[in-house]
PDB file of N, CA and C in Angstrom:
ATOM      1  N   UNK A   1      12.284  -8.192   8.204  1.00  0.00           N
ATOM      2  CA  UNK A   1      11.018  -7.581   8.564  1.00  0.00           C
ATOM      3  C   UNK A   1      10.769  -7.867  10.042  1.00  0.00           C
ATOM      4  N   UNK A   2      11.386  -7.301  10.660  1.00  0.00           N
ATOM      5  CA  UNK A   2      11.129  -7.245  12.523  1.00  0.00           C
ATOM      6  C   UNK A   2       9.873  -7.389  12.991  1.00  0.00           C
ATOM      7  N   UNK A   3       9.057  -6.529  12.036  1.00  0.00           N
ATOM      8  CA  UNK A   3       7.409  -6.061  12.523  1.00  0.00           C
ATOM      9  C   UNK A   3       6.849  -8.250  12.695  1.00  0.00           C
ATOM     10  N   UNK A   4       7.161  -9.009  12.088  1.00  0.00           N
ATOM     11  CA  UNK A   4       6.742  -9.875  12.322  1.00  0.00           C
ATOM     12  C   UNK A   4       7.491 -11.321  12.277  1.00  0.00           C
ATOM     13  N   UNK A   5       8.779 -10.718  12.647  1.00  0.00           N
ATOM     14  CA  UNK A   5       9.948 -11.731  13.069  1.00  0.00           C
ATOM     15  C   UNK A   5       9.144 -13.099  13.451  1.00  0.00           C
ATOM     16  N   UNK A   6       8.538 -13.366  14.155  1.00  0.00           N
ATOM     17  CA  UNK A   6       8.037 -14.349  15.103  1.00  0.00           C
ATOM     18  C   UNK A   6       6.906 -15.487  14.040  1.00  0.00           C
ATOM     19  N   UNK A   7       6.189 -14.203  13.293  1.00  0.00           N
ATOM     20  CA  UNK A   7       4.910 -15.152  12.423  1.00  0.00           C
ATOM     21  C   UNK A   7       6.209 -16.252  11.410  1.00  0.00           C
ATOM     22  N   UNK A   8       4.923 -17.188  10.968  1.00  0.00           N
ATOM     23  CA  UNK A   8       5.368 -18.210  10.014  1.00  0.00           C
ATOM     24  C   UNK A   8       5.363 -17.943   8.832  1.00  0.00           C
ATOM     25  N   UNK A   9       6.655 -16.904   8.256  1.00  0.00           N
ATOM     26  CA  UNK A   9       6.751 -17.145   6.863  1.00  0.00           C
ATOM     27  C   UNK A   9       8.228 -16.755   6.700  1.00  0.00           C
ATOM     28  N   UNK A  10       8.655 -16.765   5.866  1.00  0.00           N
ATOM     29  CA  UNK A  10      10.163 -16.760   5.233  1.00  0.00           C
ATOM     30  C   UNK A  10      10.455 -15.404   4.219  1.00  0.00           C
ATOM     31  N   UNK A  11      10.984 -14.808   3.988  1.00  0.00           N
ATOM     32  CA  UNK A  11      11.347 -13.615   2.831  1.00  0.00           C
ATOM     33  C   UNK A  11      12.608 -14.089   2.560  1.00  0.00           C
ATOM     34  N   UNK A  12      13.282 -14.300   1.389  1.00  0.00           N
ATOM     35  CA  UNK A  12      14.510 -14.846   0.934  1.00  0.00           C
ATOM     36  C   UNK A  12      14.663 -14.052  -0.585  1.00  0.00           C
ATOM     37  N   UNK A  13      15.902 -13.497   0.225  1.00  0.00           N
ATOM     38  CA  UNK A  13      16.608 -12.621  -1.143  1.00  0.00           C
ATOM     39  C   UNK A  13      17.505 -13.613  -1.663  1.00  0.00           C
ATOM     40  N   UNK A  14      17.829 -13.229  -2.747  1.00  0.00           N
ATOM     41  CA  UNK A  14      18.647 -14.098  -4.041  1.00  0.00           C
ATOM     42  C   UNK A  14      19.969 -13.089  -4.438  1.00  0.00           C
ATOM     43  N   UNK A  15      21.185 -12.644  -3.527  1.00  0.00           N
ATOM     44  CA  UNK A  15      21.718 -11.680  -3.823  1.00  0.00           C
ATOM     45  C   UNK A  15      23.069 -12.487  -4.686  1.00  0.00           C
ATOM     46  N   UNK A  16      23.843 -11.978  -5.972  1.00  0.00           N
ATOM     47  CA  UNK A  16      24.796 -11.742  -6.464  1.00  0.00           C
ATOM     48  C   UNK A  16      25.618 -10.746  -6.716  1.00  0.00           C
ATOM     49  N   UNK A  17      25.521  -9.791  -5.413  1.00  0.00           N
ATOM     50  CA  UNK A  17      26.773  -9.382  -5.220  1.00  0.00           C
ATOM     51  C   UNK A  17      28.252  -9.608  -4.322  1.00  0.00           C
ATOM     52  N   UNK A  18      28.547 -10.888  -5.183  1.00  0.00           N
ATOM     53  CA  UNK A  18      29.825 -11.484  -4.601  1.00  0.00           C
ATOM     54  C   UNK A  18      29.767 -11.973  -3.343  1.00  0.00           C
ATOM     55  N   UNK A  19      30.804 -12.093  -2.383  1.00  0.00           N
ATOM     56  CA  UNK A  19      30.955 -13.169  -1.691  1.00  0.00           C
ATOM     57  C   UNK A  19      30.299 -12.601  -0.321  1.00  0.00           C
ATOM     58  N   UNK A  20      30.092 -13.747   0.279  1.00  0.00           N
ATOM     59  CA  UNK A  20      29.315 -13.713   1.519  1.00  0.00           C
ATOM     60  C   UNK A  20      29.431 -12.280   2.875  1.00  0.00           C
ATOM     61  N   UNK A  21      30.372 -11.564   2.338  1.00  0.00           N
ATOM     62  CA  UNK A  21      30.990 -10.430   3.843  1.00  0.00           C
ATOM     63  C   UNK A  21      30.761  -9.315   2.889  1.00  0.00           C
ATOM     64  N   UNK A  22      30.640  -8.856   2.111  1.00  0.00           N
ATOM     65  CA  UNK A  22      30.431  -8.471   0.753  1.00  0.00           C
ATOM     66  C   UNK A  22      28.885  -7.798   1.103  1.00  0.00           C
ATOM     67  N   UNK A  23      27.894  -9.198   0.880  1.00  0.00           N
ATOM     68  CA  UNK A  23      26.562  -9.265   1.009  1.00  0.00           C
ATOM     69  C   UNK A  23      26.145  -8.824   2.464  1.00  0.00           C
ATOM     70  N   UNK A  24      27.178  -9.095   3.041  1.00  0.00           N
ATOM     71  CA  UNK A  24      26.652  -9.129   4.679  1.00  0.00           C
ATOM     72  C   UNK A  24      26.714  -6.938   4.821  1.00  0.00           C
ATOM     73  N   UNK A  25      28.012  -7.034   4.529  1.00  0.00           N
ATOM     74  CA  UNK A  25      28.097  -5.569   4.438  1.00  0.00           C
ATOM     75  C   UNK A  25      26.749  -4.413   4.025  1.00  0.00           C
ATOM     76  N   UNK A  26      26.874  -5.280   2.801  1.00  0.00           N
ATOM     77  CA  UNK A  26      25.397  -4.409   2.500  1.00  0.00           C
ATOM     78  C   UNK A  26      24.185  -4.508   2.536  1.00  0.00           C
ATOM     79  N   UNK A  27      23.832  -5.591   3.383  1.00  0.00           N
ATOM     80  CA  UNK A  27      22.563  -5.376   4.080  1.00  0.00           C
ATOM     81  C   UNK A  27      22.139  -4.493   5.233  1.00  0.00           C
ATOM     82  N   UNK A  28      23.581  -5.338   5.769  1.00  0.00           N
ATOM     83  CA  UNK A  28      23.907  -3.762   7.293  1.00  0.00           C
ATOM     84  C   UNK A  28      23.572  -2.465   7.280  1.00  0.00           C
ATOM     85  N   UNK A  29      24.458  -2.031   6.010  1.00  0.00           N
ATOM     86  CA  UNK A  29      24.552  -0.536   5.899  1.00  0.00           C
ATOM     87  C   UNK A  29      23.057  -0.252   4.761  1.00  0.00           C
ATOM     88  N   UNK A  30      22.362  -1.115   4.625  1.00  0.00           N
ATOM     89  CA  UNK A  30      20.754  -0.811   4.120  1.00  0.00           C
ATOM     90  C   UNK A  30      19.631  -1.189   5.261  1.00  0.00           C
ATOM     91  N   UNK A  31      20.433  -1.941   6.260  1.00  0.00           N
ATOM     92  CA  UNK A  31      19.109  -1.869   7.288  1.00  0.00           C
ATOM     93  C   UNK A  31      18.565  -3.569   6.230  1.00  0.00           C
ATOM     94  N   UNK A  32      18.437  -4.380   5.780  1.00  0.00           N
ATOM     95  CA  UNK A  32      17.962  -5.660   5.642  1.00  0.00           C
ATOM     96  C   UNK A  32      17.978  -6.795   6.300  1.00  0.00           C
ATOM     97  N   UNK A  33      16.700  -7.284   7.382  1.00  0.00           N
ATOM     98  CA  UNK A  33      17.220  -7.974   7.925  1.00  0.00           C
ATOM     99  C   UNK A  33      15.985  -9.234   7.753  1.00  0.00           C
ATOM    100  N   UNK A  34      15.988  -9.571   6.463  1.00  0.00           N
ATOM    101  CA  UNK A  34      15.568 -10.985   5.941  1.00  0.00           C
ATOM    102  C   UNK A  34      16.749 -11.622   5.638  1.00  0.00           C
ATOM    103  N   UNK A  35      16.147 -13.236   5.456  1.00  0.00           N
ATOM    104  CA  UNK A  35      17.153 -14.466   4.370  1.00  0.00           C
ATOM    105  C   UNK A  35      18.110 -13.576   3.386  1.00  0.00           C
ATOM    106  N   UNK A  36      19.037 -13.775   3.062  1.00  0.00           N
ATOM    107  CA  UNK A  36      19.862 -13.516   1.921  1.00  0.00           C
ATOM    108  C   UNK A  36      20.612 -14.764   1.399  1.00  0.00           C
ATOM    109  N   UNK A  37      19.907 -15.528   0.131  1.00  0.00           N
ATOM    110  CA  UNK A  37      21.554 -16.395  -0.161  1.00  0.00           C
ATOM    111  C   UNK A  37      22.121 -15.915  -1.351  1.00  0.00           C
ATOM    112  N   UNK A  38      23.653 -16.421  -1.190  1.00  0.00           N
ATOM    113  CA  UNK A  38      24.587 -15.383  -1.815  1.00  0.00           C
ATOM    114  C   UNK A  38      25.076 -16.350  -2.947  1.00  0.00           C
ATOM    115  N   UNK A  39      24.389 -15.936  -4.523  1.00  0.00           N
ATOM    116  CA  UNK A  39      24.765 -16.318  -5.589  1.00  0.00           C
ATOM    117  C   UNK A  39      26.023 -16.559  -5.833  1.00  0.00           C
ATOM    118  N   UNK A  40      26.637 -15.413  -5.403  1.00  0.00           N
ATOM    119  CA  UNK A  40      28.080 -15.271  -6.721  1.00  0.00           C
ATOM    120  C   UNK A  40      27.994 -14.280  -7.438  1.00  0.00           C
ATOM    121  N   UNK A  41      27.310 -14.707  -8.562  1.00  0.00           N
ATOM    122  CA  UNK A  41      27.381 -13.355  -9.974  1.00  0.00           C
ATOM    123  C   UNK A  41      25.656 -13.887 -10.281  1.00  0.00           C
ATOM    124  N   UNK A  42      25.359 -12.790 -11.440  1.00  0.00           N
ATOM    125  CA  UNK A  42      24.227 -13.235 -11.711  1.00  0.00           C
ATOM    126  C   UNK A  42      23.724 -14.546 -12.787  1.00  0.00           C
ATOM    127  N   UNK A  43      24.969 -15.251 -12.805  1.00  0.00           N
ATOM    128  CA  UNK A  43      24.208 -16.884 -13.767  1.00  0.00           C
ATOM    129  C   UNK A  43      24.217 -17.725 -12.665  1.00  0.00           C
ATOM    130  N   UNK A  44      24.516 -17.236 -11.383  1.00  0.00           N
ATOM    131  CA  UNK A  44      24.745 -18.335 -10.109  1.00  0.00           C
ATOM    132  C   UNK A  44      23.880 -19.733  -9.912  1.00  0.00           C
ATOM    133  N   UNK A  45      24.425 -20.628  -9.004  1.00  0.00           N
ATOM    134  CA  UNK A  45      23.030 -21.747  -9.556  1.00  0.00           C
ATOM    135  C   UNK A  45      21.423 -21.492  -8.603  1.00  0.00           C
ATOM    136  N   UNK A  46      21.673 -20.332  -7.955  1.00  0.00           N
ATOM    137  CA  UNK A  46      20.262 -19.580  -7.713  1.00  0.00           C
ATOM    138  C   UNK A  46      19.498 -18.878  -8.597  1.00  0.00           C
ATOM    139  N   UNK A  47      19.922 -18.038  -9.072  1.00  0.00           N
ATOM    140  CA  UNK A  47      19.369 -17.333 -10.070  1.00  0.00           C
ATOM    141  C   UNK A  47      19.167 -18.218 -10.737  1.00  0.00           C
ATOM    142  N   UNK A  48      19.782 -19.239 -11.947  1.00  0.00           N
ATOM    143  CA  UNK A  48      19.277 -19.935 -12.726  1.00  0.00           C
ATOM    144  C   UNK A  48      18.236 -20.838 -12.133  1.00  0.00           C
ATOM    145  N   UNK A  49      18.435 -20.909 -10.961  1.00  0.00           N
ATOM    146  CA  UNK A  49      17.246 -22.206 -10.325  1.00  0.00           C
ATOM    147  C   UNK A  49      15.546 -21.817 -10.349  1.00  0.00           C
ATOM    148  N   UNK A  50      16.220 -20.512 -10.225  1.00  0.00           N
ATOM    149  CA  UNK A  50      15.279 -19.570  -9.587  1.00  0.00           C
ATOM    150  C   UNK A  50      14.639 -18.490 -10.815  1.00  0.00           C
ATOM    151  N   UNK A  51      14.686 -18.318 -11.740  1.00  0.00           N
ATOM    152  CA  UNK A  51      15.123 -17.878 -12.869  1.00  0.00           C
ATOM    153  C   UNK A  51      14.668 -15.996 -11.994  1.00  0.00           C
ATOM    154  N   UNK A  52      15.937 -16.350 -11.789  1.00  0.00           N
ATOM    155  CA  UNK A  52      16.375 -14.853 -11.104  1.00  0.00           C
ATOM    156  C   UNK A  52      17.080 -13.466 -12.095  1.00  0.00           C
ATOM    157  N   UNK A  53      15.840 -12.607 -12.920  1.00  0.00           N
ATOM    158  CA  UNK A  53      16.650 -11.526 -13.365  1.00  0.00           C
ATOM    159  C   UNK A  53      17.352 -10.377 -12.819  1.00  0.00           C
ATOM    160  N   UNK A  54      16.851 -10.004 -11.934  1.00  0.00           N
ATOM    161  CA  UNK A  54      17.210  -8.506 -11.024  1.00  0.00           C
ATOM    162  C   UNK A  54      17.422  -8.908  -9.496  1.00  0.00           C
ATOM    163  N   UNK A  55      17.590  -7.991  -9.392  1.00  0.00           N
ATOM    164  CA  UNK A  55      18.680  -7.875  -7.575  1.00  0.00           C
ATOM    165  C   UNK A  55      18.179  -6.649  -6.957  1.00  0.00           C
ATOM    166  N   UNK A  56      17.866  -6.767  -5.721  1.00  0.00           N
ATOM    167  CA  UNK A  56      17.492  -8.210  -4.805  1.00  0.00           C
ATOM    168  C   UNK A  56      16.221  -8.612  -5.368  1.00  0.00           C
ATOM    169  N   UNK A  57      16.137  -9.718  -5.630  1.00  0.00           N
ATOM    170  CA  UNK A  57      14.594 -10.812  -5.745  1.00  0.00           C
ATOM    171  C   UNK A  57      14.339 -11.119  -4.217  1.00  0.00           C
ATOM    172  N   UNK A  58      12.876 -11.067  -4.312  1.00  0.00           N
ATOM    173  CA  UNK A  58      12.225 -11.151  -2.700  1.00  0.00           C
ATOM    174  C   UNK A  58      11.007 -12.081  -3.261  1.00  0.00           C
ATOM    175  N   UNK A  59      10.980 -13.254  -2.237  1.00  0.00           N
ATOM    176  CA  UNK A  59       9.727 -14.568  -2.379  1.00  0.00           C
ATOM    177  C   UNK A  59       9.296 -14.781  -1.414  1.00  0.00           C
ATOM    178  N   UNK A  60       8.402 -14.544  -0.856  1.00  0.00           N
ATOM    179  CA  UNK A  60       7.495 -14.663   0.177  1.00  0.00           C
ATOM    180  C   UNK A  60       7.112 -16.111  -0.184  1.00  0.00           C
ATOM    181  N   UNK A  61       7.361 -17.085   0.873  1.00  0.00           N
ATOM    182  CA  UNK A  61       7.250 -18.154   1.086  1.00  0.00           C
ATOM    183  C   UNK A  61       6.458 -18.931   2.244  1.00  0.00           C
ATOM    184  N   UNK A  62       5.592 -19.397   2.121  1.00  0.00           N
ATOM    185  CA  UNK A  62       4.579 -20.146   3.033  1.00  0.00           C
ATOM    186  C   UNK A  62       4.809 -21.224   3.990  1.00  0.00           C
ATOM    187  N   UNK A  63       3.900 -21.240   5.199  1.00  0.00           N
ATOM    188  CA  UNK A  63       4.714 -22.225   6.033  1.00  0.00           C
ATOM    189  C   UNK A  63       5.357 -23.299   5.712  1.00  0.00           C
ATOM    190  N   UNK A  64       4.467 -23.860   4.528  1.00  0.00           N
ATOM    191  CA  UNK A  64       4.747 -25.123   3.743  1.00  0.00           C
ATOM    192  C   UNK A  64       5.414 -25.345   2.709  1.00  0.00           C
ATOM    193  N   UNK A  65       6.029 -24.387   2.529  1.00  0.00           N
ATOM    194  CA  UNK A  65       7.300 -23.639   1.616  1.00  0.00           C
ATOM    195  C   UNK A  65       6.775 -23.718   0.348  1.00  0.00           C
ATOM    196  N   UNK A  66       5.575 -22.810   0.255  1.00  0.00           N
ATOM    197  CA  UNK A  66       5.108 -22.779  -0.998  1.00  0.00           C
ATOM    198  C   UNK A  66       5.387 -21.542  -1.643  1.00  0.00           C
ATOM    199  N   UNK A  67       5.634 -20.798  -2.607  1.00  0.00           N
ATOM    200  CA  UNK A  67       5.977 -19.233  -2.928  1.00  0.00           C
ATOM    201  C   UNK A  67       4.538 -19.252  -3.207  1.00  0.00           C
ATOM    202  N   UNK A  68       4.445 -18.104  -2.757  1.00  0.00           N
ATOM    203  CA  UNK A  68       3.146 -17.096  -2.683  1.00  0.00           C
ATOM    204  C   UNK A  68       3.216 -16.035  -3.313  1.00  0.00           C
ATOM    205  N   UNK A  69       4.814 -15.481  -3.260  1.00  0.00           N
ATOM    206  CA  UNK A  69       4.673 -14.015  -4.339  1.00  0.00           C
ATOM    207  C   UNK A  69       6.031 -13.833  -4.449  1.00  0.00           C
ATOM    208  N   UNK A  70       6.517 -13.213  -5.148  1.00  0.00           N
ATOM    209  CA  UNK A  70       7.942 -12.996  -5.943  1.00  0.00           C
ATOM    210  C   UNK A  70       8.061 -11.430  -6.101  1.00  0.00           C
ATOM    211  N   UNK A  71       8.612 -10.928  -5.105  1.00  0.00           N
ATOM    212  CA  UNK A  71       9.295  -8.925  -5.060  1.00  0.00           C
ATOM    213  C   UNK A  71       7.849  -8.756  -4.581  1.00  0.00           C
ATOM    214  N   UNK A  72       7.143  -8.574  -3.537  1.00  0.00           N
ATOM    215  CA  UNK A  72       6.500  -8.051  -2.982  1.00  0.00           C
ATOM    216  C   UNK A  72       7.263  -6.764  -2.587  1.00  0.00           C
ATOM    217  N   UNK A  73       7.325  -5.388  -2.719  1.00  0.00           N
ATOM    218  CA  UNK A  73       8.094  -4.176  -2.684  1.00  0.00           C
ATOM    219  C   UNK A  73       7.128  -2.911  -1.890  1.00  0.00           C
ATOM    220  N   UNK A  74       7.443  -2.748  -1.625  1.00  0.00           N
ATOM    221  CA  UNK A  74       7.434  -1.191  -1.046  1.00  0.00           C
ATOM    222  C   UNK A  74       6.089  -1.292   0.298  1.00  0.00           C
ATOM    223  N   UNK A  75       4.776  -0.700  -0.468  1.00  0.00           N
ATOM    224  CA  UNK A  75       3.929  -0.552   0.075  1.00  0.00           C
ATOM    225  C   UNK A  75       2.831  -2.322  -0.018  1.00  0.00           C
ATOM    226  N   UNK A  76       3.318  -2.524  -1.091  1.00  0.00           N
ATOM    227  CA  UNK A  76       2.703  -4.196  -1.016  1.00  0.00           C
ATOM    228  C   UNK A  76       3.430  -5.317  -0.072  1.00  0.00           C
ATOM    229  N   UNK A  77       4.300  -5.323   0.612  1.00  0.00           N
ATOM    230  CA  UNK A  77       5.653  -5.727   1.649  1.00  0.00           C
ATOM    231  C   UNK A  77       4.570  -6.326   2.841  1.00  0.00           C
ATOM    232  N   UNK A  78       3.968  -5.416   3.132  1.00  0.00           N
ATOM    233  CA  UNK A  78       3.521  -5.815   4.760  1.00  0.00           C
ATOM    234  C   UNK A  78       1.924  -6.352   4.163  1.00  0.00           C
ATOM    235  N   UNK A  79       1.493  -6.048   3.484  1.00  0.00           N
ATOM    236  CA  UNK A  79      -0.206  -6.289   2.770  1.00  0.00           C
ATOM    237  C   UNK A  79      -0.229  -7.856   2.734  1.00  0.00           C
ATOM    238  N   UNK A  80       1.229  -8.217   1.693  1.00  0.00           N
ATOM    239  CA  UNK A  80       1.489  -9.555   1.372  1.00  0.00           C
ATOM    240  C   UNK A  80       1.727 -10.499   2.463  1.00  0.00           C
ATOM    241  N   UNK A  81       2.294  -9.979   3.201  1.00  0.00           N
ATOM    242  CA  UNK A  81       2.726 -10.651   4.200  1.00  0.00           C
ATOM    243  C   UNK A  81       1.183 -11.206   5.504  1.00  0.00           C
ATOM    244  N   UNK A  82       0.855 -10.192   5.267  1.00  0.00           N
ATOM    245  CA  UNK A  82      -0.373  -9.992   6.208  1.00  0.00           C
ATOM    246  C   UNK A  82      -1.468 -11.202   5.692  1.00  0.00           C
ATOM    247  N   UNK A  83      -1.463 -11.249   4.323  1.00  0.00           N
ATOM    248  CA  UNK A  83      -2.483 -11.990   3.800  1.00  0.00           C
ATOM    249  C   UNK A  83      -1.966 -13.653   3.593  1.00  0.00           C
ATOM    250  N   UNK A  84      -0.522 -13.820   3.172  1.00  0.00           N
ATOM    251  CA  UNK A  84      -0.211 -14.842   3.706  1.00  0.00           C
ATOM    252  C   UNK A  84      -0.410 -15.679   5.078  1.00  0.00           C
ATOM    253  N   UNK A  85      -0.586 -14.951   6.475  1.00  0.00           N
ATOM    254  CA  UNK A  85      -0.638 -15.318   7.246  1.00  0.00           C
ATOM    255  C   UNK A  85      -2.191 -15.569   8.021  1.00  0.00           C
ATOM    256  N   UNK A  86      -3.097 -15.161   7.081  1.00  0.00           N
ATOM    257  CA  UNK A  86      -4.227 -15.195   7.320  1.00  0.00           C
ATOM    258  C   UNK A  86      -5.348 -16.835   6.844  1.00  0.00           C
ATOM    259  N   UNK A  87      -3.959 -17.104   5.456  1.00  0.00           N
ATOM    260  CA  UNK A  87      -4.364 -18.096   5.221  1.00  0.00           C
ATOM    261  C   UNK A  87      -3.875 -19.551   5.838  1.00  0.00           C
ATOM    262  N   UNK A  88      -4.990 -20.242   5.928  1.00  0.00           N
ATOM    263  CA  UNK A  88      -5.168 -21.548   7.130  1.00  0.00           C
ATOM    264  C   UNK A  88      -4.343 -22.856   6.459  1.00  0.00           C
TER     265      UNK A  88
END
């Protein structure tokens, strides 16, 4: 999310599609340019940590690395983000 590269918060995808150049590939060619860590498959020890069903999972995470919201998507993306950063 470029629009606010700079503010204090984190977006971290949970991807299991295979290995790291793999993942890298297809963020590129989708234009993604948040966190990605790269499971493996989907029982990886992210997903299970994380109890991660679907792909990509997106967690908006707080300065204080608190999750605030889990797949914030589309038109809720920048709202969430916005309101995270509002809080003190």
């Amino acid at each position: 999310m470029k629009l606010l590269e700079n503010e204090p918060f984190a977006l971290l995808g949970i991807n299991s599609d295979g290995d790291a150049a793999k993942v890298k590939e297809i963020m590129a060619r989708e234009g993604l340019t948040w966190r990605n860590a790269v499971d493996g498959d989907t029982s990886g020890p992210w997903a299970t940590a994380w109890n991660v069903h679907s792909w990509p999972t997106l967690f908006l995470i707080d300065k204080d690395g608190v999750i605030r919201e889990r797949d914030p998507r589309g038109e809720r993306m920048l709202p969430a983000v916005r309101e995270l950063l509002e809080r003190k």
